[in-house]
C-alpha atoms as a PDB file:
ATOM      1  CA  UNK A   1     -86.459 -66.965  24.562  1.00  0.00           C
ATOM      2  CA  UNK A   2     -87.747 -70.848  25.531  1.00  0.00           C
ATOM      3  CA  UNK A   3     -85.922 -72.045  28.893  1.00  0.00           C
ATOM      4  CA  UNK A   4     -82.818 -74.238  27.850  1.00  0.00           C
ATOM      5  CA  UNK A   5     -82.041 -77.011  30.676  1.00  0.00           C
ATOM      6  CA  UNK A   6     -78.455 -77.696  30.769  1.00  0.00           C
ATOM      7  CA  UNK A   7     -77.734 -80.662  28.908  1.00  0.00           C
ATOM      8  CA  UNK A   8     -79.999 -78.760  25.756  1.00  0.00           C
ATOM      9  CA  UNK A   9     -77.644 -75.993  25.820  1.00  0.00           C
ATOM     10  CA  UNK A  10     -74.374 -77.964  25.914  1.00  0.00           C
ATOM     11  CA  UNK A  11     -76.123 -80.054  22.800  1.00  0.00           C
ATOM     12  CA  UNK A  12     -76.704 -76.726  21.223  1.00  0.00           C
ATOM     13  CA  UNK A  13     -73.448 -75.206  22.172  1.00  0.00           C
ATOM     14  CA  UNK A  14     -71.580 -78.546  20.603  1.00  0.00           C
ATOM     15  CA  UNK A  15     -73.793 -78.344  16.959  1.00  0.00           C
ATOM     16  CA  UNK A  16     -72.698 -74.714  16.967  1.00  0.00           C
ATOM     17  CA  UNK A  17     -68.994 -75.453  17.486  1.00  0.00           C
ATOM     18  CA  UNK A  18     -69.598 -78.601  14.933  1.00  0.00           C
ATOM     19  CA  UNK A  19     -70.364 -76.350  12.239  1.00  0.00           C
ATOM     20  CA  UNK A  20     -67.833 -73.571  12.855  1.00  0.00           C
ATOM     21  CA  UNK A  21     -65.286 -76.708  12.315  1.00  0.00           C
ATOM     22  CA  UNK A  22     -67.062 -77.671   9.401  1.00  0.00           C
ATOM     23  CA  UNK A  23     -66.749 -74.519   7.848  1.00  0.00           C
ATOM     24  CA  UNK A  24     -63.224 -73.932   8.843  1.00  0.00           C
ATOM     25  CA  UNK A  25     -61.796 -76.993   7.124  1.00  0.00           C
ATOM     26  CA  UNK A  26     -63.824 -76.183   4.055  1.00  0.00           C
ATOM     27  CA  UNK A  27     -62.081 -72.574   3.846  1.00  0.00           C
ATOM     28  CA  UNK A  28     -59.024 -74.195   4.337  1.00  0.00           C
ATOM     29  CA  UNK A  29     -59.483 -76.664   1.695  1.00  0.00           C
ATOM     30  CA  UNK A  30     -60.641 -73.834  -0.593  1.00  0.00           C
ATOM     31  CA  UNK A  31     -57.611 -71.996  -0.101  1.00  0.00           C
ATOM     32  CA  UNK A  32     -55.311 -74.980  -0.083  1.00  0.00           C
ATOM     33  CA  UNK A  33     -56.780 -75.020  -3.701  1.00  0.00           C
ATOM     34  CA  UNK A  34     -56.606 -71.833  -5.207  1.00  0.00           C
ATOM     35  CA  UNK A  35     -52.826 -71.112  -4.821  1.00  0.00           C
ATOM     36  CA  UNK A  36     -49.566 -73.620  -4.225  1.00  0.00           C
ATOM     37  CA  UNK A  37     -48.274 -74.537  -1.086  1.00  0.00           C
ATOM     38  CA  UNK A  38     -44.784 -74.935  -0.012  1.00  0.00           C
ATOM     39  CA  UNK A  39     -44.987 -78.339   0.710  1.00  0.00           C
ATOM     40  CA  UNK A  40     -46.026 -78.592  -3.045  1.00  0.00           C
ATOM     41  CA  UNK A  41     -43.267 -80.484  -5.711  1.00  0.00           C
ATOM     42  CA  UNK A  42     -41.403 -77.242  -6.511  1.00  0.00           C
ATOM     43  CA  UNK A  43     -41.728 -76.023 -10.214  1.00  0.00           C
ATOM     44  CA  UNK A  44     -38.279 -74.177 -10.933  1.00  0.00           C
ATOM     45  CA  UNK A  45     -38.292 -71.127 -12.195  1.00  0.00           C
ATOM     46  CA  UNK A  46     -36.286 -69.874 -14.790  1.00  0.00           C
ATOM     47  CA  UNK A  47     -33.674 -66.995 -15.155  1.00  0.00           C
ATOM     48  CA  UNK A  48     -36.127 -65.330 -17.550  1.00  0.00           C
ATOM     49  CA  UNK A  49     -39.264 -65.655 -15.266  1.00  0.00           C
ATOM     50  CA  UNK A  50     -37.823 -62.780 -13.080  1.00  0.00           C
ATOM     51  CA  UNK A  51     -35.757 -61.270 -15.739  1.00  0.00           C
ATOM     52  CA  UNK A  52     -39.320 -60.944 -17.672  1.00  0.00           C
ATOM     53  CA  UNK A  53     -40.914 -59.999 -14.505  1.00  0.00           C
ATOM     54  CA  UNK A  54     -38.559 -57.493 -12.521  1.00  0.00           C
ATOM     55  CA  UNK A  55     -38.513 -55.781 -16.700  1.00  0.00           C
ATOM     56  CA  UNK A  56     -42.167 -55.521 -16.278  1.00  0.00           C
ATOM     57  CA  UNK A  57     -42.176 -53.869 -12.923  1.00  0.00           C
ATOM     58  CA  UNK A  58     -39.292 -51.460 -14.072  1.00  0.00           C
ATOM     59  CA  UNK A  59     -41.263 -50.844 -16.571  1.00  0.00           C
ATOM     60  CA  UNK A  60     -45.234 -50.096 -15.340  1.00  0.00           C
ATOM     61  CA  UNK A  61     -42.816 -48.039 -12.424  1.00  0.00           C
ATOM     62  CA  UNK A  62     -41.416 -45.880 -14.905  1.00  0.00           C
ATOM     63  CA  UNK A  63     -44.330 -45.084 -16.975  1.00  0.00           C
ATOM     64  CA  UNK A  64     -46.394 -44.160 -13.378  1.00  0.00           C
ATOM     65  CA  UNK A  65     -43.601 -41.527 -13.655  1.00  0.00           C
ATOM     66  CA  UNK A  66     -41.748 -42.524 -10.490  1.00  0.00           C
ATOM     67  CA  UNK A  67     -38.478 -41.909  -9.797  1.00  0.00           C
ATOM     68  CA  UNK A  68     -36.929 -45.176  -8.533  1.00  0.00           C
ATOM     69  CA  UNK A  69     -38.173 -48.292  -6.913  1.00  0.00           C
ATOM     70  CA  UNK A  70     -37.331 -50.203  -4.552  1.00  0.00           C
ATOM     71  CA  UNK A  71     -37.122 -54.189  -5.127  1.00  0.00           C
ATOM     72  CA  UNK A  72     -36.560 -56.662  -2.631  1.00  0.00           C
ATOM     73  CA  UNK A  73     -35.743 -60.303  -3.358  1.00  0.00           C
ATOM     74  CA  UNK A  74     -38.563 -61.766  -1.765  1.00  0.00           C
ATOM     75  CA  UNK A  75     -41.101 -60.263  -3.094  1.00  0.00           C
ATOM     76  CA  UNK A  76     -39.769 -60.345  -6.312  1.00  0.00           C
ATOM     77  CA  UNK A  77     -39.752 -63.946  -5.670  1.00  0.00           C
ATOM     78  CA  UNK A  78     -42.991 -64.364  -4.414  1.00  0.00           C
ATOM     79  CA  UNK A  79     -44.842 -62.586  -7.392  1.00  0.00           C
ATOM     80  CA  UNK A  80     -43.160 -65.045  -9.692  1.00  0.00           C
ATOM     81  CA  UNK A  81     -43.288 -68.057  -7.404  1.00  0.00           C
ATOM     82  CA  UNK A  82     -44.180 -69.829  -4.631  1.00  0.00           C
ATOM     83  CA  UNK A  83     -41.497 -68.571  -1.760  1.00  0.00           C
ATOM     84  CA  UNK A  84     -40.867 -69.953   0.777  1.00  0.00           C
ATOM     85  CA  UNK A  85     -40.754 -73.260  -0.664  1.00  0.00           C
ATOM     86  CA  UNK A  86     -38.082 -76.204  -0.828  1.00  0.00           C
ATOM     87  CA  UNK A  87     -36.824 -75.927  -4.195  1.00  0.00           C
ATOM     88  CA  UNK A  88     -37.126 -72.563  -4.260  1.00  0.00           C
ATOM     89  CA  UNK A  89     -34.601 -70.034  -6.664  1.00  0.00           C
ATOM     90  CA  UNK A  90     -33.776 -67.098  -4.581  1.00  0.00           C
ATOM     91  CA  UNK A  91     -29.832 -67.572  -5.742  1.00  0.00           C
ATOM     92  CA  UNK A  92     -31.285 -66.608  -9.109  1.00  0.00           C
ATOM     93  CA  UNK A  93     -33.471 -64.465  -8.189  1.00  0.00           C
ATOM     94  CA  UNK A  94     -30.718 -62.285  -6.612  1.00  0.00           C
ATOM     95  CA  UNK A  95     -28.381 -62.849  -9.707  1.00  0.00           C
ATOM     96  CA  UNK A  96     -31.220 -61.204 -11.847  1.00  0.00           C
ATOM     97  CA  UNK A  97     -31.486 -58.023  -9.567  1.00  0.00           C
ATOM     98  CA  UNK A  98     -27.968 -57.777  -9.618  1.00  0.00           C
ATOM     99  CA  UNK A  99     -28.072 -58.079 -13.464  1.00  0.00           C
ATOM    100  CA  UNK A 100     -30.736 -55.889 -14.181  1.00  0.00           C
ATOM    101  CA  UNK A 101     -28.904 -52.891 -12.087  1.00  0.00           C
ATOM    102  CA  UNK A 102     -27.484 -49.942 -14.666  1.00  0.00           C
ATOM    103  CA  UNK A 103     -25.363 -46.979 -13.380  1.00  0.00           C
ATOM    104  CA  UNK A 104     -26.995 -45.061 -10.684  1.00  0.00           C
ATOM    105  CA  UNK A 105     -29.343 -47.810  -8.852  1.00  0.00           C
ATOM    106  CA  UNK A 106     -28.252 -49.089  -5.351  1.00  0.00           C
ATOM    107  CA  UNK A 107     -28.241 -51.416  -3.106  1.00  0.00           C
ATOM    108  CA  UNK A 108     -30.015 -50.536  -0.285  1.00  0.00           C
ATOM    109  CA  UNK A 109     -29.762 -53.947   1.674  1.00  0.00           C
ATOM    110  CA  UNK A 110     -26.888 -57.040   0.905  1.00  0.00           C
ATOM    111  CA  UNK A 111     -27.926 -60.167   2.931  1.00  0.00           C
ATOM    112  CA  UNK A 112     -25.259 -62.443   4.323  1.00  0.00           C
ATOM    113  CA  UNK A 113     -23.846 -64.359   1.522  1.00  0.00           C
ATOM    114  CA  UNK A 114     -25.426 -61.681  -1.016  1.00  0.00           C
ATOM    115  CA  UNK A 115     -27.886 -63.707  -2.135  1.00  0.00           C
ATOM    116  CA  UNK A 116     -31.049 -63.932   0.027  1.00  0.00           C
ATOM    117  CA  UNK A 117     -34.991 -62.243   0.758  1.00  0.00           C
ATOM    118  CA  UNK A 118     -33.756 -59.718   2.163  1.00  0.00           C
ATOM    119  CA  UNK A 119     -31.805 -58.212  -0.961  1.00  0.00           C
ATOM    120  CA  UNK A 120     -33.264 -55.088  -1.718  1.00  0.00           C
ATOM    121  CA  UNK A 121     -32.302 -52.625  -4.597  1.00  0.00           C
ATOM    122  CA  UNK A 122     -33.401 -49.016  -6.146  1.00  0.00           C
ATOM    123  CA  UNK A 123     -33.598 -49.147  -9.652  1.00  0.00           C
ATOM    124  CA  UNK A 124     -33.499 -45.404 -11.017  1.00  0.00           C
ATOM    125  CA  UNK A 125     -35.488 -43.868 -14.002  1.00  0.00           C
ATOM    126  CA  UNK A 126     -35.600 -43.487 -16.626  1.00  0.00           C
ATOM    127  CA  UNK A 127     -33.489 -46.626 -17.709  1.00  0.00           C
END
């Protein structure tokens, strides 16, 4: 290896630090890109988006021959959504898992309020 004075190492040290930064921001732009943010105008979402998507949960859940799932709010809302976001529908959200439940399915966890991330429910099969 060549003998670095000093200042040639700092120089080098800097470039190397230069690019890490460089690459960095372009990653973060990337991802910035490829999915919404939170601080994003906030689409609303529909009762049927999670009706339509908790169904097809239920669903692929009871044909991989489980017994019950377990649901919670938030990451009910997140697969349909952006969450956390402002704008965001966990009220309906909730109302849908409360909906959806038949005879037999609990709740395993009731926020404050009822309505919140931390729902979480067992839906029982078959339905």
């Amino acid at each position: 290896m060549p003998d670095l004075t000093l200042a040639h190492a700092i120089s080098e040290a800097n470039d190397i630090v230069a690019a890490m930064y460089s690459m960095k921001e372009t990653a973060m732009k990337n991802d910035a890109t490829a999915r919404p943010q939170a601080t994003q105008a906030p689409v609303r979402l529909s009762k049927g988006d999670f009706v339509t998507a908790l169904r097809k949960l239920l669903q692929e859940e009871g044909k991989a021959g489980k017994t019950s799932v377990d649901v919670r709010a938030a990451t009910l809302h997140t697969d349909v959504g952006v969450y956390p976001a402002r704008g965001h529908s966990m009220p309906t959200c909730c109302t849908v898992m409360y909906e959806e439940m038949l005879p037999g399915d609990e709740i395993l966890l009731t926020p404050s309020g009822g309505k919140g991330p931390t729902l979480l429910v067992r839906y029982k099969f078959p339905r």
